[in-house]
ModelCIF file with pLDDT and N, C-alpha, C, O atoms, coordinates in Angstrom:
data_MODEL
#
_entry.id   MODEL 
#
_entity.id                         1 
_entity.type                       polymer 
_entity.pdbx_number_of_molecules   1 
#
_entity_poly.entity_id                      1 
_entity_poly.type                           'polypeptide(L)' 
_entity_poly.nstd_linkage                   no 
_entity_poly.nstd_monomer                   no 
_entity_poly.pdbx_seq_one_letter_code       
;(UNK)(UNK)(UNK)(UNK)(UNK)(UNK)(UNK)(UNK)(UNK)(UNK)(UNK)(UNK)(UNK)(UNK)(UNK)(UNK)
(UNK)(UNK)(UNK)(UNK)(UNK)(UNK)(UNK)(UNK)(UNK)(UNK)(UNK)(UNK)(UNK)(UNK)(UNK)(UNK)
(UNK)(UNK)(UNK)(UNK)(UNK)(UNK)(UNK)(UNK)(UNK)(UNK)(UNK)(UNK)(UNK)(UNK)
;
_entity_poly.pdbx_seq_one_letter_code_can   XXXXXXXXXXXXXXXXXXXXXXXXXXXXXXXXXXXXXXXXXXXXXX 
_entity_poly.pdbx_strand_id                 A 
#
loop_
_entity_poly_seq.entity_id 
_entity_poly_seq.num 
_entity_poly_seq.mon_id 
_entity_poly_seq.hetero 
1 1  UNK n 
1 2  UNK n 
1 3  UNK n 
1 4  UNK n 
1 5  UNK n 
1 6  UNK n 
1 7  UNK n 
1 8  UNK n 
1 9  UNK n 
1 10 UNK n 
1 11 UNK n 
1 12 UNK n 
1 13 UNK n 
1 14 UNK n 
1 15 UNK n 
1 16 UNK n 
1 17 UNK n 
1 18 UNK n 
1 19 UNK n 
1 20 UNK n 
1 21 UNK n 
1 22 UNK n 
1 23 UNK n 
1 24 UNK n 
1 25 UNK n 
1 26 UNK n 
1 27 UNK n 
1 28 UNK n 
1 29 UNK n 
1 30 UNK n 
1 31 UNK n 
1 32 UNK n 
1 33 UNK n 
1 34 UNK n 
1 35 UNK n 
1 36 UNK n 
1 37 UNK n 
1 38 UNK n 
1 39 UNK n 
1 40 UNK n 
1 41 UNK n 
1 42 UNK n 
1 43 UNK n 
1 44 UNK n 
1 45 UNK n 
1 46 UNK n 
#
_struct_asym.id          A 
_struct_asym.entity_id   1 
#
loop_
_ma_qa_metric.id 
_ma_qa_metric.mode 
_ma_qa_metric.name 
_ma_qa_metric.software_group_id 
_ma_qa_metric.type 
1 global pLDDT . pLDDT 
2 local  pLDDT . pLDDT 
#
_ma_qa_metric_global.metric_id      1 
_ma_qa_metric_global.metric_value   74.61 
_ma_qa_metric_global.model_id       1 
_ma_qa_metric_global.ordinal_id     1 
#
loop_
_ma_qa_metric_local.label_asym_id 
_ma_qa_metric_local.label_comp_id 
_ma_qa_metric_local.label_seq_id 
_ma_qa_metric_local.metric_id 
_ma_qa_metric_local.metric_value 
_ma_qa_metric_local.model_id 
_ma_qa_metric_local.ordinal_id 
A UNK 1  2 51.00 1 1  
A UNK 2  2 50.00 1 2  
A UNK 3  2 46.00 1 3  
A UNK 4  2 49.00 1 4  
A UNK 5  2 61.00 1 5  
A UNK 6  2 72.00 1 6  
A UNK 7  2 73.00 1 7  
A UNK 8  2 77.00 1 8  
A UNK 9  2 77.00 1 9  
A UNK 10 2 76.00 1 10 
A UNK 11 2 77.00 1 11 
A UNK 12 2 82.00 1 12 
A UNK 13 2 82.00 1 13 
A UNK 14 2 79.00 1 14 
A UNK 15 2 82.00 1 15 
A UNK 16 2 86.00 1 16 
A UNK 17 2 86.00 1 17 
A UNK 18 2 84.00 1 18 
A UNK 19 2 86.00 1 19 
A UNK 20 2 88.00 1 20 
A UNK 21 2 85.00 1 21 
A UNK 22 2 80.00 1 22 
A UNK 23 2 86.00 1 23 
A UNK 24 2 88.00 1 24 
A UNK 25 2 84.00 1 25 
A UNK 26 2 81.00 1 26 
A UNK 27 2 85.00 1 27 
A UNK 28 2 85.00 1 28 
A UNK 29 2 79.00 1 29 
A UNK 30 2 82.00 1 30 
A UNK 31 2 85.00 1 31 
A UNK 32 2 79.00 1 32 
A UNK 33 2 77.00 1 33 
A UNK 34 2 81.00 1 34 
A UNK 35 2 79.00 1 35 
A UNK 36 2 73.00 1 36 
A UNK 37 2 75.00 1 37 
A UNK 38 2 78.00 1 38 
A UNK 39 2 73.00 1 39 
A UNK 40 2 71.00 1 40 
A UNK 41 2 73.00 1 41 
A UNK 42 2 66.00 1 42 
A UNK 43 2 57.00 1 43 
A UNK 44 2 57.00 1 44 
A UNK 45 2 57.00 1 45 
A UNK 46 2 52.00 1 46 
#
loop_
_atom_site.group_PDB 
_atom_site.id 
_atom_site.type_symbol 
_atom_site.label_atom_id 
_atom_site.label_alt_id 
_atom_site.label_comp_id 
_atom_site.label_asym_id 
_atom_site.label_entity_id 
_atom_site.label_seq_id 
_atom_site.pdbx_PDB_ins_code 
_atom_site.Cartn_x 
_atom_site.Cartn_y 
_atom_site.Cartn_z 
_atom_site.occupancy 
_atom_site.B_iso_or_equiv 
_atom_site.pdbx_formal_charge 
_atom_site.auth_seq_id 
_atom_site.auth_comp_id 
_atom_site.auth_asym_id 
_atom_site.auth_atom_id 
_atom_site.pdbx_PDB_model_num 
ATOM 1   N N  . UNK A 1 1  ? 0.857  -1.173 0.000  1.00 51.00 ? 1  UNK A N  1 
ATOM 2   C CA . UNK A 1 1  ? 0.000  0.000  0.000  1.00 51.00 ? 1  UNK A CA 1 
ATOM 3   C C  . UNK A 1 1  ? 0.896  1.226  0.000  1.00 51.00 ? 1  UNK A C  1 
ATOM 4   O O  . UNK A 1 1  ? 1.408  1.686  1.021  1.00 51.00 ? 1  UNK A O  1 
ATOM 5   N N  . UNK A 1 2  ? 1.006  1.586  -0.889 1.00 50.00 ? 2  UNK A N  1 
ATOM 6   C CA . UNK A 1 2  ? 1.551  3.025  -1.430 1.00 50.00 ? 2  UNK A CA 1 
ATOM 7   C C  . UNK A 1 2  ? 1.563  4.428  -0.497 1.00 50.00 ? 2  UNK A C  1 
ATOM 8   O O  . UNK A 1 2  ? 2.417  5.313  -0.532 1.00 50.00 ? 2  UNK A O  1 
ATOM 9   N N  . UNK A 1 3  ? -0.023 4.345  0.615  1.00 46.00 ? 3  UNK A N  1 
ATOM 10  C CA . UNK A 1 3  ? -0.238 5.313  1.404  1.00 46.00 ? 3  UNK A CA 1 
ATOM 11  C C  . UNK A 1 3  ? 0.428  5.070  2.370  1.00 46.00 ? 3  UNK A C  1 
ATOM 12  O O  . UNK A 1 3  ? 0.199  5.853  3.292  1.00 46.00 ? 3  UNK A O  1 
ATOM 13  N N  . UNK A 1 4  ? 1.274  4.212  2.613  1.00 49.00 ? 4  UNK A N  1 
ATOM 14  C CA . UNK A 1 4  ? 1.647  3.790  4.254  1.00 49.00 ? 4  UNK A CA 1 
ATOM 15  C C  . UNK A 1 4  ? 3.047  4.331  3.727  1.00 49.00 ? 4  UNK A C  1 
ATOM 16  O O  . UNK A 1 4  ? 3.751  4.522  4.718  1.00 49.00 ? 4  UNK A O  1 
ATOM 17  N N  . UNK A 1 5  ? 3.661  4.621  2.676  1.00 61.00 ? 5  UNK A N  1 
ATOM 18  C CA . UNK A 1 5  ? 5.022  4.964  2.869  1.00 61.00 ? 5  UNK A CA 1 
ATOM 19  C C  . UNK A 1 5  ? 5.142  6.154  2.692  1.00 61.00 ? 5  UNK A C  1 
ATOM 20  O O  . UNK A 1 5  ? 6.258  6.672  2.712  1.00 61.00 ? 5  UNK A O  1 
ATOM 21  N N  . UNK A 1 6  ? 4.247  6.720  2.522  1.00 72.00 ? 6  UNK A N  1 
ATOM 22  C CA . UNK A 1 6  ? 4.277  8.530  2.567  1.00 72.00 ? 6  UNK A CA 1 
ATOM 23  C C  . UNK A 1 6  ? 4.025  8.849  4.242  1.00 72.00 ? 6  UNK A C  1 
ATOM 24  O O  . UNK A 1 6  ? 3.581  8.315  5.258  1.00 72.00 ? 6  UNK A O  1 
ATOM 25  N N  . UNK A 1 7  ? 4.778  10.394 3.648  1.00 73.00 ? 7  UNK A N  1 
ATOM 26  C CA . UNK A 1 7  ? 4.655  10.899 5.524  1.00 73.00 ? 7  UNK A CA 1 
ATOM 27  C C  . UNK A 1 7  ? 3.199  10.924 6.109  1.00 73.00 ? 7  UNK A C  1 
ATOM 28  O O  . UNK A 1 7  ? 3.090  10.684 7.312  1.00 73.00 ? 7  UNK A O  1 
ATOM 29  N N  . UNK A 1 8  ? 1.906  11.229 5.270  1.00 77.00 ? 8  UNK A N  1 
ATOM 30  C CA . UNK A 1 8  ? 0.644  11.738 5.705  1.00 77.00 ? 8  UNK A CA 1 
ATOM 31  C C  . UNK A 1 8  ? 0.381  10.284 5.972  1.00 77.00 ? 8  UNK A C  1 
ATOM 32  O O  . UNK A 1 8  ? -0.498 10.260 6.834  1.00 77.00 ? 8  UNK A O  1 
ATOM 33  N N  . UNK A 1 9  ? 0.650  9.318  5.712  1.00 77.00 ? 9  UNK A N  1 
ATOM 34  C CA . UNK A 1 9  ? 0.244  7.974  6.150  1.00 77.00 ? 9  UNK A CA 1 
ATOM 35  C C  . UNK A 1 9  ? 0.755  7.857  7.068  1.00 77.00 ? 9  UNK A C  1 
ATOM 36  O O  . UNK A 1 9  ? 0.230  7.847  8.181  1.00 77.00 ? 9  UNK A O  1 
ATOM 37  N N  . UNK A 1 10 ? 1.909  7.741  6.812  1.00 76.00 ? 10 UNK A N  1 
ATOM 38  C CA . UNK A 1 10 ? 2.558  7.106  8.874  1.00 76.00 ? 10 UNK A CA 1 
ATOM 39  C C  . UNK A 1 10 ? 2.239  8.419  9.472  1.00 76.00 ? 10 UNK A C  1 
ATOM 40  O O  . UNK A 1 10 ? 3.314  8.613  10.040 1.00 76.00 ? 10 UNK A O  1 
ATOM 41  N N  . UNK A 1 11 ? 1.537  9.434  9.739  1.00 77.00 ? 11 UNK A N  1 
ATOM 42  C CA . UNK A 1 11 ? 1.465  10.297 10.550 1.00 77.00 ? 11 UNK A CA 1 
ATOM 43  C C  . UNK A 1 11 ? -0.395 9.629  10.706 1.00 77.00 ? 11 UNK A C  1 
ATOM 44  O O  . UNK A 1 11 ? -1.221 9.631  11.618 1.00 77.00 ? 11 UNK A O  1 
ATOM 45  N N  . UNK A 1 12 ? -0.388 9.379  9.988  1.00 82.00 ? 12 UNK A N  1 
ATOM 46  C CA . UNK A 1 12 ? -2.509 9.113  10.387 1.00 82.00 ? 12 UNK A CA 1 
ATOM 47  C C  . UNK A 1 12 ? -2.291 7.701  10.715 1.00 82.00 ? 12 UNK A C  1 
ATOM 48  O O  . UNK A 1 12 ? -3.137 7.440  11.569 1.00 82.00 ? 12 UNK A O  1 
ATOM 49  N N  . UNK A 1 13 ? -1.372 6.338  10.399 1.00 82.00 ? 13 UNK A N  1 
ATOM 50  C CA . UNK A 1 13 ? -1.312 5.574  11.579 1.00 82.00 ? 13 UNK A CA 1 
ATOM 51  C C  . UNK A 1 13 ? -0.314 5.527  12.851 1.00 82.00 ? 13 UNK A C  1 
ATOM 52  O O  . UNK A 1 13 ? 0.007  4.528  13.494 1.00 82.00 ? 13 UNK A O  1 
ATOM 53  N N  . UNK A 1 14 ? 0.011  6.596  13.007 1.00 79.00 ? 14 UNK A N  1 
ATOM 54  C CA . UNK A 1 14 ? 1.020  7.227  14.290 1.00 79.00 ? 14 UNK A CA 1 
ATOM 55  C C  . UNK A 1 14 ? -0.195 7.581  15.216 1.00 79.00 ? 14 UNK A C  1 
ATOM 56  O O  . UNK A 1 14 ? -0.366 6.975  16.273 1.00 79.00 ? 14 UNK A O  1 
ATOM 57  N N  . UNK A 1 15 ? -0.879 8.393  14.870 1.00 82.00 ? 15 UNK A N  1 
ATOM 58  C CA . UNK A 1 15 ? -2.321 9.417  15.650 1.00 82.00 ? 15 UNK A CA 1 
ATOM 59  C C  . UNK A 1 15 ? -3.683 8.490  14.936 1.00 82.00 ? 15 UNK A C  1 
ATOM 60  O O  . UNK A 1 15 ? -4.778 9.027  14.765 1.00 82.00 ? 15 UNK A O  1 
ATOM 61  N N  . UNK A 1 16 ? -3.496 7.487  14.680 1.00 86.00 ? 16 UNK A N  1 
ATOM 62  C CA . UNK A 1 16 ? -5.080 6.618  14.663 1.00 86.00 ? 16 UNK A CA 1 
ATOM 63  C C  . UNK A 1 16 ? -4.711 5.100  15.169 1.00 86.00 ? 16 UNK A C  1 
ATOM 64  O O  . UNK A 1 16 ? -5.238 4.843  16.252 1.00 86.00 ? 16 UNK A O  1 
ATOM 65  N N  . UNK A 1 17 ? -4.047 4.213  14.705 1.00 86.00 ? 17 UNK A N  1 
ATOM 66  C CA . UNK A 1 17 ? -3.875 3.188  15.016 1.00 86.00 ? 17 UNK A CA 1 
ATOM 67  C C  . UNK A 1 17 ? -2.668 2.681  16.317 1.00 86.00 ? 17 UNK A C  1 
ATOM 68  O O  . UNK A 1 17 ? -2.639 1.714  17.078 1.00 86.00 ? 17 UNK A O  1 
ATOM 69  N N  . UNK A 1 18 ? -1.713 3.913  16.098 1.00 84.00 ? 18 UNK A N  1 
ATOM 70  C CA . UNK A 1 18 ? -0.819 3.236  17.164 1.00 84.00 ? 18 UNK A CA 1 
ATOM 71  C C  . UNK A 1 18 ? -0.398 4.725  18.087 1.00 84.00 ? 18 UNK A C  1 
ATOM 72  O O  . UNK A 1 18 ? 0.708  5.140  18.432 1.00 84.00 ? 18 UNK A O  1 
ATOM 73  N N  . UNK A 1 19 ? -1.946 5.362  18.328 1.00 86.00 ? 19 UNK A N  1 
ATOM 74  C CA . UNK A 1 19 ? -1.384 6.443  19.174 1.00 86.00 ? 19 UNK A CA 1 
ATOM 75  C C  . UNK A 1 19 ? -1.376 5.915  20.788 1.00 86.00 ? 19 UNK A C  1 
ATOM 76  O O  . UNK A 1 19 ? -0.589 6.358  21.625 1.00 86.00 ? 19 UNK A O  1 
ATOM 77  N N  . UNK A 1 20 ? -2.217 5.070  21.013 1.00 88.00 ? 20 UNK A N  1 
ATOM 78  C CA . UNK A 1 20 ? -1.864 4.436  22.613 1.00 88.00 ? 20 UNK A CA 1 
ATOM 79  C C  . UNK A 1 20 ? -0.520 3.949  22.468 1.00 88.00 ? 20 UNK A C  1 
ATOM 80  O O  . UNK A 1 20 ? 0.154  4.375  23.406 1.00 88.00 ? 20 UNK A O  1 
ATOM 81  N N  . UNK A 1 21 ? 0.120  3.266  21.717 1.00 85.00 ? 21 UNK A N  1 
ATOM 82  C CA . UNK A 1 21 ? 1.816  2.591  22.107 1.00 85.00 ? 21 UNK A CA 1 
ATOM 83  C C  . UNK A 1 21 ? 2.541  4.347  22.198 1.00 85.00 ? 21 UNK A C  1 
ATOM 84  O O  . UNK A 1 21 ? 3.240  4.753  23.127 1.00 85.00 ? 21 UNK A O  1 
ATOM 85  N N  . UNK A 1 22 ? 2.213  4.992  21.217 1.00 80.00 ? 22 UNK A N  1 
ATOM 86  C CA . UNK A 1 22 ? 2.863  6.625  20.893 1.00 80.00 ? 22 UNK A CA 1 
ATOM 87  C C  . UNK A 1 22 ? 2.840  7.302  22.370 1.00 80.00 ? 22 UNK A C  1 
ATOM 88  O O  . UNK A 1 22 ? 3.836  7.548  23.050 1.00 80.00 ? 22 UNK A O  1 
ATOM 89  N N  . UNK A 1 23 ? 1.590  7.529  22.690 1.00 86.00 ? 23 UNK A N  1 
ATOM 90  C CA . UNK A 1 23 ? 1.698  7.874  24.304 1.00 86.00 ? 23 UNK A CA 1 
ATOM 91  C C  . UNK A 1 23 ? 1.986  6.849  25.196 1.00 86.00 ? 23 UNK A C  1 
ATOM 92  O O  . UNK A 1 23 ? 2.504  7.459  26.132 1.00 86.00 ? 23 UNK A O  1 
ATOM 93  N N  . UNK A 1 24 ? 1.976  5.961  25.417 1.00 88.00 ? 24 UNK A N  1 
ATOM 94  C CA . UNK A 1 24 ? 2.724  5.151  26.266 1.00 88.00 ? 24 UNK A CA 1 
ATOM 95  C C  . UNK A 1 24 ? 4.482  5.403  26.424 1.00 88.00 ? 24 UNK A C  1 
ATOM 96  O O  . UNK A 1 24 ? 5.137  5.566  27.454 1.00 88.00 ? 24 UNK A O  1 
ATOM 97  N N  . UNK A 1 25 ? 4.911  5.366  25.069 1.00 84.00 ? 25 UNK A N  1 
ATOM 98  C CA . UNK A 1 25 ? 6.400  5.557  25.136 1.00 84.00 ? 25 UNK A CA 1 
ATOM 99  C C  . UNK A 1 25 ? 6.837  6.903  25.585 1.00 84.00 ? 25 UNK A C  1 
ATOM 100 O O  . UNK A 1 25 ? 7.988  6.972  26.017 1.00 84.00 ? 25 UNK A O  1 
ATOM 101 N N  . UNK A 1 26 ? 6.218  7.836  25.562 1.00 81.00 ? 26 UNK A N  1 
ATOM 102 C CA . UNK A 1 26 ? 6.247  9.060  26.194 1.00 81.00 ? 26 UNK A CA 1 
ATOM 103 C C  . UNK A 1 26 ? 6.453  9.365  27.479 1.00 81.00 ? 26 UNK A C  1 
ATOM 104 O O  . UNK A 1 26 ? 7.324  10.050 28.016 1.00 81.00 ? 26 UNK A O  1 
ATOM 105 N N  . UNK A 1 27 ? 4.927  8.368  28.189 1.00 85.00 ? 27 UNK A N  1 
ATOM 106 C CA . UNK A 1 27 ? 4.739  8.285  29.487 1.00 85.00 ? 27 UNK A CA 1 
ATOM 107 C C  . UNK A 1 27 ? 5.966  7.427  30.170 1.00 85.00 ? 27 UNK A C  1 
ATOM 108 O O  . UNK A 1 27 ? 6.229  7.321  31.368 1.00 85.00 ? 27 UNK A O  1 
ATOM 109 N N  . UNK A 1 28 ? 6.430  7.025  29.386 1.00 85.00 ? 28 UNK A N  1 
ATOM 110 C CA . UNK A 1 28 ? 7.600  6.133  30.282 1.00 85.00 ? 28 UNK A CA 1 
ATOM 111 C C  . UNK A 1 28 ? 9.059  6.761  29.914 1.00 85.00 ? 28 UNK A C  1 
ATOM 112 O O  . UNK A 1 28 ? 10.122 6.323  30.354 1.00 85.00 ? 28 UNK A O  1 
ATOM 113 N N  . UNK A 1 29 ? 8.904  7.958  28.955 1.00 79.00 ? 29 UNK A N  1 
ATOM 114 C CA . UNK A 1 29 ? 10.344 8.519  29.548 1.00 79.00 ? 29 UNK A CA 1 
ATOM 115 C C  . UNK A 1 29 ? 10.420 9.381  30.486 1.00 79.00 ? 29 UNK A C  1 
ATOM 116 O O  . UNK A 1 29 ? 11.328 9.515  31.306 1.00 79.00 ? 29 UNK A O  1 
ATOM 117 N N  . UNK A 1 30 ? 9.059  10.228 30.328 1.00 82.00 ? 30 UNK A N  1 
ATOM 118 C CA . UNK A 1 30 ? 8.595  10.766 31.839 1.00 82.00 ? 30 UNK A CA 1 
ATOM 119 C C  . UNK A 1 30 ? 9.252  10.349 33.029 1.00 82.00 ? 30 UNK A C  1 
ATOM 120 O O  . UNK A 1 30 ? 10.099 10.934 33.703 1.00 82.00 ? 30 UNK A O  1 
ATOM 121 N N  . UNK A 1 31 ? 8.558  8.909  33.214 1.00 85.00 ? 31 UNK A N  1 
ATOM 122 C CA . UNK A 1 31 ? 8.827  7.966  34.342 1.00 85.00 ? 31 UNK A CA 1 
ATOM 123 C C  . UNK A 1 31 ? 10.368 7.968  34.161 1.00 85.00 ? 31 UNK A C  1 
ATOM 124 O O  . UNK A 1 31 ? 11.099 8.042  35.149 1.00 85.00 ? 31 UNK A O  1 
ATOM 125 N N  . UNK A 1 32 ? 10.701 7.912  33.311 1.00 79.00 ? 32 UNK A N  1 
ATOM 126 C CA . UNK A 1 32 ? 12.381 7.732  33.256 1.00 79.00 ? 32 UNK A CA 1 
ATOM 127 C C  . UNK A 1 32 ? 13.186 9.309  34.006 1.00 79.00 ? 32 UNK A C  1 
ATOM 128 O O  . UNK A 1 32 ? 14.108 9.404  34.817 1.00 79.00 ? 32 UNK A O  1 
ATOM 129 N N  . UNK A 1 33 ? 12.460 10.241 33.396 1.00 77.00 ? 33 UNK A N  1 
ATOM 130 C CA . UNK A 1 33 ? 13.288 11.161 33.829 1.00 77.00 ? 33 UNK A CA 1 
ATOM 131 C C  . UNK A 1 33 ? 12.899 11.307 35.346 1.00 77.00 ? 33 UNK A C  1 
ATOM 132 O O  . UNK A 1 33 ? 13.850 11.360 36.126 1.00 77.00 ? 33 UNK A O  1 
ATOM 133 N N  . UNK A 1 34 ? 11.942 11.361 35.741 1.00 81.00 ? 34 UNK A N  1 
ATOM 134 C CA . UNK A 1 34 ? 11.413 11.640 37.007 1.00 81.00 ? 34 UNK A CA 1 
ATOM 135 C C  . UNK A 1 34 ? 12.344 10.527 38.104 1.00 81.00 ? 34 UNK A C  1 
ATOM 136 O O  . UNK A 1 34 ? 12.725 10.872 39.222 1.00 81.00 ? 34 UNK A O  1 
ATOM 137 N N  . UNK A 1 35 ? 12.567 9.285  37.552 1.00 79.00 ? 35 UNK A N  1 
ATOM 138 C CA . UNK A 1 35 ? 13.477 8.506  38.399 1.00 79.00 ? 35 UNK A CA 1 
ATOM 139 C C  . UNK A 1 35 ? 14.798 8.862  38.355 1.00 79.00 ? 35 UNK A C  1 
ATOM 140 O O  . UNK A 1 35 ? 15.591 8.538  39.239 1.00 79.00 ? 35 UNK A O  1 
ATOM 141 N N  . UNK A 1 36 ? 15.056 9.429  37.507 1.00 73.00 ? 36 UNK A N  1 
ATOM 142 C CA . UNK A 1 36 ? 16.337 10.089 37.488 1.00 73.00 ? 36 UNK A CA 1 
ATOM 143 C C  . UNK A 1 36 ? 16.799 11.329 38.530 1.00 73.00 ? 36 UNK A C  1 
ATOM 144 O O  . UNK A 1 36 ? 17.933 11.445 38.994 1.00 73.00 ? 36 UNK A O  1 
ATOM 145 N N  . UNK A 1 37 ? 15.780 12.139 38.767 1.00 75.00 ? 37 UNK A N  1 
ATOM 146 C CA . UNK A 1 37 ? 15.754 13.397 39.460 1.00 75.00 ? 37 UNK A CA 1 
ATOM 147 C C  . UNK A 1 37 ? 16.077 12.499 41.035 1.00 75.00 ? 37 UNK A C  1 
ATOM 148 O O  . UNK A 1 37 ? 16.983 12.635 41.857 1.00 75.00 ? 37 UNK A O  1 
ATOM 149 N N  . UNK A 1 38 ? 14.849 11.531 40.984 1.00 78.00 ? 38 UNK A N  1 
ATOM 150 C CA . UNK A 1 38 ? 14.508 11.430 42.386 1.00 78.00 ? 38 UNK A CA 1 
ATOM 151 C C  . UNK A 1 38 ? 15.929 10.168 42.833 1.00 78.00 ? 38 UNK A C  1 
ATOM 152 O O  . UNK A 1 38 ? 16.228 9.804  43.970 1.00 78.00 ? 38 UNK A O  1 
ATOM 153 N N  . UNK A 1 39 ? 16.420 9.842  41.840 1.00 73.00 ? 39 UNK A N  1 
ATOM 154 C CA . UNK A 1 39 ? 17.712 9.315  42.313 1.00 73.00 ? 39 UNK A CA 1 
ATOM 155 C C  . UNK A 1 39 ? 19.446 10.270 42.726 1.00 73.00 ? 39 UNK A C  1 
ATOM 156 O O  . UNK A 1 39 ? 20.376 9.954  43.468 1.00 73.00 ? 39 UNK A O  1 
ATOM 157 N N  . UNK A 1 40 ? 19.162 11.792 41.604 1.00 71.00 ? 40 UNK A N  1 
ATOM 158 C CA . UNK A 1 40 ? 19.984 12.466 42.149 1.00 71.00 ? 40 UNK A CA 1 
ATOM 159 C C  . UNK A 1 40 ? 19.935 12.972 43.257 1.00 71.00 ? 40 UNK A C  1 
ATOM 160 O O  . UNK A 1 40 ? 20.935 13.427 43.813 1.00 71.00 ? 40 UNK A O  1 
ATOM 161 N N  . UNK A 1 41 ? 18.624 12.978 43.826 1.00 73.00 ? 41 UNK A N  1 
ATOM 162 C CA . UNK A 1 41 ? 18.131 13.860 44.997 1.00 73.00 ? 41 UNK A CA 1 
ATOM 163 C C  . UNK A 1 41 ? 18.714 13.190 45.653 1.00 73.00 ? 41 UNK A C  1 
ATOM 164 O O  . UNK A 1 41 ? 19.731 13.822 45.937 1.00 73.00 ? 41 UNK A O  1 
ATOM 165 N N  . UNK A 1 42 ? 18.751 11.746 46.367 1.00 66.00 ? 42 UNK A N  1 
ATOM 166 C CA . UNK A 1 42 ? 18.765 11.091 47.227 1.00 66.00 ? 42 UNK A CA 1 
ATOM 167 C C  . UNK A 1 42 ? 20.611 11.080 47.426 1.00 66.00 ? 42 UNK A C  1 
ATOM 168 O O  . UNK A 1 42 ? 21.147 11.019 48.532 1.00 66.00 ? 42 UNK A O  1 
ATOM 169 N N  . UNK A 1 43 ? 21.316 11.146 46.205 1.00 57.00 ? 43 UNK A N  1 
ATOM 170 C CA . UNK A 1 43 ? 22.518 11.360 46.550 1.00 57.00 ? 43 UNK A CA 1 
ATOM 171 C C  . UNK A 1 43 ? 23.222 12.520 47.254 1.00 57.00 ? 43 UNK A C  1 
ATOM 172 O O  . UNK A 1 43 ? 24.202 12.407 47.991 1.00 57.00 ? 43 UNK A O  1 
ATOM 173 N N  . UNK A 1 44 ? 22.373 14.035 46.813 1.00 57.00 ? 44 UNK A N  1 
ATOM 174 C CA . UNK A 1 44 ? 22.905 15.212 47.413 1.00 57.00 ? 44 UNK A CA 1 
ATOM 175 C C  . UNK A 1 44 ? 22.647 15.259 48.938 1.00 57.00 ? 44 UNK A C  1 
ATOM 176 O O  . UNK A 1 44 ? 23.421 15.804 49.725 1.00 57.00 ? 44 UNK A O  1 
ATOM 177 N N  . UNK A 1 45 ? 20.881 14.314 49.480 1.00 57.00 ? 45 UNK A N  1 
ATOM 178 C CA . UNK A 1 45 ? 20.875 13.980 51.258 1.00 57.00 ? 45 UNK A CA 1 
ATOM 179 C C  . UNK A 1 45 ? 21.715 13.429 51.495 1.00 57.00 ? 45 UNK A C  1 
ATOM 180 O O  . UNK A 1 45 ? 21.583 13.142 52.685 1.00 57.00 ? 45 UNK A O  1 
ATOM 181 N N  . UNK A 1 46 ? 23.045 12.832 50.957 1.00 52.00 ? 46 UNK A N  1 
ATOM 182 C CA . UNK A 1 46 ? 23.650 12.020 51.818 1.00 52.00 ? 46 UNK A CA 1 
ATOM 183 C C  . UNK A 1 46 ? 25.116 12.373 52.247 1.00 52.00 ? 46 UNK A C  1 
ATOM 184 O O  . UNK A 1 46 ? 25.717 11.651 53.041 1.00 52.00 ? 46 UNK A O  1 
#
């Protein structure tokens, strides 16, 4: 399928078919950075 290798295609199955995995991977660098903070923190209490 011809439409899936253009940009307007993978952008409409980016934001229709695989936007829950899209925000998921987001939400977990979040989580990534936020464990990061809360691990430097714990080094400067000590």
């Amino acid at each position: 399928d011809i439409t899936l290798a253009s940009t307007s295609g993978i952008s409409m199955m980016l934001f229709s078919t695989f936007v829950y995995p899209f925000e998921l991977t987001s939400f977990l660098i979040l989580v990534a950075i936020m464990g990061a903070l809360v691990l430097a923190q714990r080094e400067k209490k000590d």
